[in-house]
Protein backbone atom coordinates (compact mmCIF):
# COMPACT_ATOMS: atom_id res chain seq x y z
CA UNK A 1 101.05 86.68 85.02
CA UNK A 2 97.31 85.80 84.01
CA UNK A 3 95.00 88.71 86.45
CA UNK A 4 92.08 86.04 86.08
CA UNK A 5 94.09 83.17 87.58
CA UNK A 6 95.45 85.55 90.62
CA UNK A 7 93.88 85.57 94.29
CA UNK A 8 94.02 88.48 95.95
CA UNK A 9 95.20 89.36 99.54
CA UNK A 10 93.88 92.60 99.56
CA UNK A 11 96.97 94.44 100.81
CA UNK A 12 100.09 96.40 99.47
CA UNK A 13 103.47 96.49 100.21
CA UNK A 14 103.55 100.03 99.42
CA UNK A 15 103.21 102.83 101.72
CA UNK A 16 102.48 105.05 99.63
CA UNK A 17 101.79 105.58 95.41
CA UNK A 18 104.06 107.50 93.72
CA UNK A 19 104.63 106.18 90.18
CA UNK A 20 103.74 103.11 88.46
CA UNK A 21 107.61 101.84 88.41
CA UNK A 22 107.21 100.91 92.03
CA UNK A 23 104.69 98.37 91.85
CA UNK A 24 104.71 94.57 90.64
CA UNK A 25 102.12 93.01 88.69
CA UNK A 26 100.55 91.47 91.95
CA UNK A 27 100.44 94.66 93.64
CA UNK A 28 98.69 96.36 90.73
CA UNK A 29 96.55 93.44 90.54
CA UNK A 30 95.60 93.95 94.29
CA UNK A 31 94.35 97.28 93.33
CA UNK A 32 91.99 96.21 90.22
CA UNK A 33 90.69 93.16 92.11
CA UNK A 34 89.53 96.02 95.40
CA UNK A 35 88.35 98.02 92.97
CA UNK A 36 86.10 95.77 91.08
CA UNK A 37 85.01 94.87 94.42
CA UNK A 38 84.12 98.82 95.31
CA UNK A 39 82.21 98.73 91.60
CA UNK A 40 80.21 95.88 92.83
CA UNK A 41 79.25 97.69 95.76
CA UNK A 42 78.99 101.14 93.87
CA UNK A 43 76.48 99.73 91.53
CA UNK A 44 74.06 98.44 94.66
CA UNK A 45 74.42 101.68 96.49
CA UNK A 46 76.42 100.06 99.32
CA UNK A 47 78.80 101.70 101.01
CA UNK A 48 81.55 100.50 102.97
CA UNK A 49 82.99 103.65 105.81
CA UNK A 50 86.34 102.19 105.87
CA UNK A 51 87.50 105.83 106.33
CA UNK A 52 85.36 106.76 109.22
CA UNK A 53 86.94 109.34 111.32
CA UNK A 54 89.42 109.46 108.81
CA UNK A 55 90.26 112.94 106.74
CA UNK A 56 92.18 113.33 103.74
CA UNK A 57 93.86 115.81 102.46
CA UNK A 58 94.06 116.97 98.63
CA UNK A 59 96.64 119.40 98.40
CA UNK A 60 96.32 120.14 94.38
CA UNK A 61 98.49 122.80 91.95
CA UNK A 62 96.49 123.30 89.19
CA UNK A 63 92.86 122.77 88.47
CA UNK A 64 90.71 119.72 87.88
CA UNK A 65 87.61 117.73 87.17
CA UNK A 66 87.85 114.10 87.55
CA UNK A 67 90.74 113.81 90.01
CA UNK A 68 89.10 116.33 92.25
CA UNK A 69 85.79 114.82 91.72
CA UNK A 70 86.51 111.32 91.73
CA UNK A 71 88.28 111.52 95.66
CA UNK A 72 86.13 114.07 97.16
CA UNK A 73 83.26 111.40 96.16
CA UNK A 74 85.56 108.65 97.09
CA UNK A 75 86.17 110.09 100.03
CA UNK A 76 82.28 110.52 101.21
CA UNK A 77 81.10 107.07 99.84
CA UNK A 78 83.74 105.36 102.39
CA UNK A 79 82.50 107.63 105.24
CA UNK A 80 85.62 109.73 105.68
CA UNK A 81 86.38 113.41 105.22
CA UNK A 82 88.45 115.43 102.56
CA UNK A 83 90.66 119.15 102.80
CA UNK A 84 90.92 120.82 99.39
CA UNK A 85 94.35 122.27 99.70
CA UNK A 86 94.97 124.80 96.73
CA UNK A 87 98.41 124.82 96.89
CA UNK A 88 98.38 128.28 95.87
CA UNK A 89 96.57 129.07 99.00
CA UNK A 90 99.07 127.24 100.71
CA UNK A 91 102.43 128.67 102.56
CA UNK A 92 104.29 126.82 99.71
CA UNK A 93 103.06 129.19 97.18
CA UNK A 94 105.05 131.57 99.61
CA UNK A 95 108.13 129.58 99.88
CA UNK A 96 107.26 126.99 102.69
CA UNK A 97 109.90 124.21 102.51
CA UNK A 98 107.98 120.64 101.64
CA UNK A 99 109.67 119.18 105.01
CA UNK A 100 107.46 121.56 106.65
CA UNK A 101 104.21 121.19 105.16
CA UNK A 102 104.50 117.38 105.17
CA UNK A 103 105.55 117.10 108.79
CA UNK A 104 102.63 119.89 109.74
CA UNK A 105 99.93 117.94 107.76
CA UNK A 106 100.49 114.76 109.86
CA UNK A 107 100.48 116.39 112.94
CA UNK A 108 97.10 117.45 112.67
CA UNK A 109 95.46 114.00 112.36
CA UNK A 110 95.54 114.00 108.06
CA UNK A 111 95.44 110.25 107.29
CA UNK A 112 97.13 110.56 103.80
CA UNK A 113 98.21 113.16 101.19
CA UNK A 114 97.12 113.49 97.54
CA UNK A 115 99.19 115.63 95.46
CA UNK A 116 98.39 116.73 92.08
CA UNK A 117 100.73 118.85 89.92
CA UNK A 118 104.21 118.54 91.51
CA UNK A 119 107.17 117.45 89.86
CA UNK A 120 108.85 114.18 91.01
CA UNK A 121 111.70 115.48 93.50
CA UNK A 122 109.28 117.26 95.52
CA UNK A 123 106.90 113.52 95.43
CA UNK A 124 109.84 112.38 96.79
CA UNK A 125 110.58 114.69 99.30
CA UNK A 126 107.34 114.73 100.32
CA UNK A 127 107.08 111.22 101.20
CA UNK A 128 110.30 111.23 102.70
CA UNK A 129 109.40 113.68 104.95
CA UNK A 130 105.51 111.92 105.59
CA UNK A 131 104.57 109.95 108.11
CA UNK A 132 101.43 109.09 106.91
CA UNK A 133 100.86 107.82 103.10
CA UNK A 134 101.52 109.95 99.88
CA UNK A 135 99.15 109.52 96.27
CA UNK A 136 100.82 111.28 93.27
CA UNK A 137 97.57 112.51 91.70
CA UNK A 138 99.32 113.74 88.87
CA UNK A 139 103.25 114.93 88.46
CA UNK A 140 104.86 116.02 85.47
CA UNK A 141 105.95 112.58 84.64
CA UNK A 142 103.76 110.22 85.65
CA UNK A 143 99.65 109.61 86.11
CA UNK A 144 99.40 106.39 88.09
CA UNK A 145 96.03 106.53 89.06
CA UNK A 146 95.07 107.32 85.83
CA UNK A 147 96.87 104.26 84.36
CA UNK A 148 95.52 102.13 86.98
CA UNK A 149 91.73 103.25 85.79
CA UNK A 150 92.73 102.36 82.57
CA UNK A 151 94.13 99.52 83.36
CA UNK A 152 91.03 98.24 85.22
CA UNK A 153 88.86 99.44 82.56
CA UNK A 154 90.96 97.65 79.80
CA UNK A 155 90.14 94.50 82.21
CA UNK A 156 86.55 94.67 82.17
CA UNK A 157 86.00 94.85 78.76
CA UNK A 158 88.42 92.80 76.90
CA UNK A 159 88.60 90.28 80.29
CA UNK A 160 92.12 89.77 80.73
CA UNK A 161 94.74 91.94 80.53
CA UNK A 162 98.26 89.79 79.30
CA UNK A 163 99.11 89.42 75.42
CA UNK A 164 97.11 92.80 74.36
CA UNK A 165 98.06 95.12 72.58
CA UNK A 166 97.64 99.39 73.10
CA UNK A 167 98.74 102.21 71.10
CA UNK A 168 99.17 105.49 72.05
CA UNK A 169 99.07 107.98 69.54
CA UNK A 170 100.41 111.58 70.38
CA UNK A 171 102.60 113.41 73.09
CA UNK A 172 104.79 111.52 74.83
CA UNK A 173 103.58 113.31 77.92
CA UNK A 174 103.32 111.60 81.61
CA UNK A 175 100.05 109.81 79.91
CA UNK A 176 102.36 107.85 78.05
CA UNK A 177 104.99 107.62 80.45
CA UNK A 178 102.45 105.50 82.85
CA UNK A 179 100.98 103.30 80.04
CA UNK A 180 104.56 102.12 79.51
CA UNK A 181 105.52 101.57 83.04
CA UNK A 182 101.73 100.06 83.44
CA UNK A 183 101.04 97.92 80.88
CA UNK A 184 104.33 96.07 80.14
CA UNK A 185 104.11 95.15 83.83
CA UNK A 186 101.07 92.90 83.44
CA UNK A 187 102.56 92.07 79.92
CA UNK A 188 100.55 94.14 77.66
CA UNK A 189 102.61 95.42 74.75
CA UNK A 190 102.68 99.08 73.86
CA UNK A 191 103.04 100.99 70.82
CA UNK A 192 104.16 104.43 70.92
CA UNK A 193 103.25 107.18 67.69
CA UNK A 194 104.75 110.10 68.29
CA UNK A 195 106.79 112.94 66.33
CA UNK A 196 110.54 112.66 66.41
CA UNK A 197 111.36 114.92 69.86
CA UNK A 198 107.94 114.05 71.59
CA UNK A 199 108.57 110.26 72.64
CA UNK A 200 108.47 109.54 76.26
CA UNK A 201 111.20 109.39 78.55
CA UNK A 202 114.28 106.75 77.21
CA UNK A 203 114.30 105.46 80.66
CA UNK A 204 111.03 104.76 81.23
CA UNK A 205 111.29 102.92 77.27
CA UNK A 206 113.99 100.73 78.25
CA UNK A 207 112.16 99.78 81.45
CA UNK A 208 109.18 98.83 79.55
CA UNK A 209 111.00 96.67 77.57
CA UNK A 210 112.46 94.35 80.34
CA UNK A 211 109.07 93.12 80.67
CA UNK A 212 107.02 93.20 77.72
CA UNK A 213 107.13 94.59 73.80
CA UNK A 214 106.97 98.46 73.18
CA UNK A 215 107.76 100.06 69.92
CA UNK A 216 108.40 103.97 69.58
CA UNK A 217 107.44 105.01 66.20
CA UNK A 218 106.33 108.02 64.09
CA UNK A 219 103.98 105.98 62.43
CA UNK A 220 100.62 106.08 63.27
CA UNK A 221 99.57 102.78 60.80
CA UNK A 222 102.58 101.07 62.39
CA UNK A 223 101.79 101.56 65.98
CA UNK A 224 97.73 101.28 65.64
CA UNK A 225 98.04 97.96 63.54
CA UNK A 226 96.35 94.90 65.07
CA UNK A 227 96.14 97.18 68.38
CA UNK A 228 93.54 96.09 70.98
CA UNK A 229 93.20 99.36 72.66
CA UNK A 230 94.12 102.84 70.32
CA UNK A 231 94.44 105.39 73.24
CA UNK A 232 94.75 109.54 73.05
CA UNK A 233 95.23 112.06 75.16
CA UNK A 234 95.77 116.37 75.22
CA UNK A 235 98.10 117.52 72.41
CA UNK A 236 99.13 120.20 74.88
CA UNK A 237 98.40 120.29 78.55
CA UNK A 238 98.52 123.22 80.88
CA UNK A 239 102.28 124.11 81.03
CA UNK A 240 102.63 124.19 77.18
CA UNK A 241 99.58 126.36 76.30
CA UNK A 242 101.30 128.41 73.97
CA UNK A 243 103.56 125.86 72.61
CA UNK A 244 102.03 126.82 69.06
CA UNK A 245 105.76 124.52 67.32
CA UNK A 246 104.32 121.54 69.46
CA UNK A 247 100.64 121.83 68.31
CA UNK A 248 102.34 122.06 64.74
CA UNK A 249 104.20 119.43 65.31
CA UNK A 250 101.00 117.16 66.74
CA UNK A 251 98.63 117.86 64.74
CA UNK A 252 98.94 114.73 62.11
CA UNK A 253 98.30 112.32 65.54
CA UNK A 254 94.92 112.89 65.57
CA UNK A 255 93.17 109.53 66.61
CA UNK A 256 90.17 109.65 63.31
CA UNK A 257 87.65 106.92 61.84
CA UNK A 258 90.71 105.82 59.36
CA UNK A 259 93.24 105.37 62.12
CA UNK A 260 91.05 103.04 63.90
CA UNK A 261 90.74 100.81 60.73
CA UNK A 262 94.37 99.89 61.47
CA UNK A 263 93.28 98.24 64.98
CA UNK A 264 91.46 95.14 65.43
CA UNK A 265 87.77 94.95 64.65
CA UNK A 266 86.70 94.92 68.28
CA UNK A 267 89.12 97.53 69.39
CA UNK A 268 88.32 100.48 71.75
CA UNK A 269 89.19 104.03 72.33
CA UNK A 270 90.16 105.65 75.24
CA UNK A 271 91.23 109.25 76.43
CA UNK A 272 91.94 110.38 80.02
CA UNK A 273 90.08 113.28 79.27
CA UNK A 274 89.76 116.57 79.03
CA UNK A 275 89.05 115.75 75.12
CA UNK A 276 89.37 118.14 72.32
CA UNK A 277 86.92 117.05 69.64
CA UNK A 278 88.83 118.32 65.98
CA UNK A 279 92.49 118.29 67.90
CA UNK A 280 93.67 115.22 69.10
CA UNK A 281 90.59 113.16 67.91
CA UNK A 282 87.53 113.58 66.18
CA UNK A 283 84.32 113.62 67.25
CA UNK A 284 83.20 110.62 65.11
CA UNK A 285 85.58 108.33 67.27
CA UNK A 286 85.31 109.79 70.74
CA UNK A 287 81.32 109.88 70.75
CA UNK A 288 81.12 106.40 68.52
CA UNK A 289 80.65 103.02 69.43
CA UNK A 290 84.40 102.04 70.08
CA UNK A 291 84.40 104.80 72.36
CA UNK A 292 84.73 103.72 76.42
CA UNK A 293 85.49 107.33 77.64
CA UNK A 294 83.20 107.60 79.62
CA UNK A 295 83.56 104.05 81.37
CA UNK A 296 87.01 104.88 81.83
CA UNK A 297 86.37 108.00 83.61
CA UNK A 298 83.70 106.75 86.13
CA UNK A 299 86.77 104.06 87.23
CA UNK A 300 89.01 106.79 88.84
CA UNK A 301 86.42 106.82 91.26
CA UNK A 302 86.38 103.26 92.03
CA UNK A 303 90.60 103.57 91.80
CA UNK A 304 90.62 105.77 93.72
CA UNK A 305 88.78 104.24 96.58
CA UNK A 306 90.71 100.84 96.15
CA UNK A 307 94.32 102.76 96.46
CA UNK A 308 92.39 104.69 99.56
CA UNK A 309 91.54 101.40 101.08
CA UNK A 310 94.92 99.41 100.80
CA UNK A 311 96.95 102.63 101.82
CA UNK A 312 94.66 104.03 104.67
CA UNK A 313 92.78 101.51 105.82
């Protein structure tokens, strides 16, 4: 399905946003077309308090920039209010059953729930147990809102969306696990470089490929030829700090001036960020002209807000 020939209705199915898997094209479409809209408006300084009297809460397990950043700004431009949850200064860092927490948190007049750093069978329990809606910020398998921002970003600068092409280069991490569930669903295809033992999840593969093309590879010329989009993110992310085997293991993927010469002419770069200039890519290619980083970071705000607005609102 063509995202330029698609009219939007401005609502979702969903109740709440777990992981990419549960959406259709149309309902990821929805979300791109709201937040172009919420760009528009961004750019203008209007703001829209669709979330008046409204307060969400961010209950996050680790730490973070944009994802923090990027709803507690959200939040504020669409006239609502946010509670930064630590988890760890939370009962569930004390054993607190999920049930609990997600029953308490809707009692007390919390419009919806974003969750950053749990694994996927306590998403689940948690929205079982919700009455109000449930974001996955962030899980160990899956970044939807991430994907989404890409997704939208990929959009605006190419204008369309089907029949391109994106590499990934690197950890098969929940990065990677997203871009496949993501981008074969509005039929991009996907290429996948990683070292034998790092590929993403089999299951997630063989979903990807009931829709559009993805290859799994070890070889970065392979995957990055004729690419659209060459993409990168963290060779190792907080739980695997001292994975030194892994960072062995990674360090040929790095994402340099001579692996871009594989892509198209007019291809970009992109990296969700944090970025390790020298690791995963050098700093020719993240702070040079192909480079949309920084694009593709301001969008989780405007993501954010869209998913905000179809799920709350």
């Amino acid at each position: 399905m063509d995202i330029n020939r698609y009219s939007p209705k401005f609502k979702l199915k969903q109740t709440n946003l777990l992981r990419l898997a549960d959406l259709t094209a149309e309902e990821i479409f929805e979300i791109l077309y709201a937040a172009k809209s919420f760009k528009k408006k961004f750019r203008v300084g209007e703001n829209t308090p669709i979330l008046k009297n409204k307060t969400i809460a961010l209950l996050f397990g680790n730490a973070s920039t944009r994802t923090r950043v990027s709803f507690e700004m959200g939040i504020r431009q669409l006239g609502g209010d946010y509670l930064f949850l630590p988890k760890n200064e939370t009962q569930l860092s004390r054993g607190e059953s999920i049930k609990d927490t997600a029953v308490m948190l809707g009692r007390y007049g919390i419009s919806a729930i974003v969750l950053r750093a749990f694994n996927e069978e306590q998403l689940a329990q948690f929205a079982s147990f919700s009455e109000i809606p449930v974001i996955n910020g962030i899980s160990e398998e899956s970044h939807p809102l991430q994907v989404l921002s890409d997704l939208f970003t990929i959009w605006e600068n190419k204008g369309r969306l089907d029949n391109l092409k994106i590499a990934y280069i690197g950890d098969g991490n929940n990065v990677a696990n997203s871009l496949s569930m993501g981008c074969t669903t509005v039929n991009m295809d996907i290429a996948i470089a990683s070292p034998h033992g790092y590929s993403p999840a089999k299951s997630i593969v063989e979903r990807g490929m009931q829709y559009s093309n993805v290859l799994i590879t070890d070889d970065i010329a392979e995957a990055v030829r004729g690419a659209d989009v060459v993409y990168t993110d963290v060779f190792i992310s907080m739980s695997d700090e001292d994975d030194e085997r892994k960072r062995a293991k990674l360090a040929r993927y790095r994402v340099t001036q001579e692996v871009m010469q594989y892509a198209k002419e007019d291809a970009v770069f992109m990296h969700c960020m944090p970025a390790h200039r020298g690791e995963e890519v050098s700093a020719e290619v993240l702070d040079g002209p192909q480079s949309i980083v920084y694009t593709q970071a301001e969008n989780r705000l405007h993501i954010n807000k869209a998913v905000l607005a179809l799920l709350v609102s």
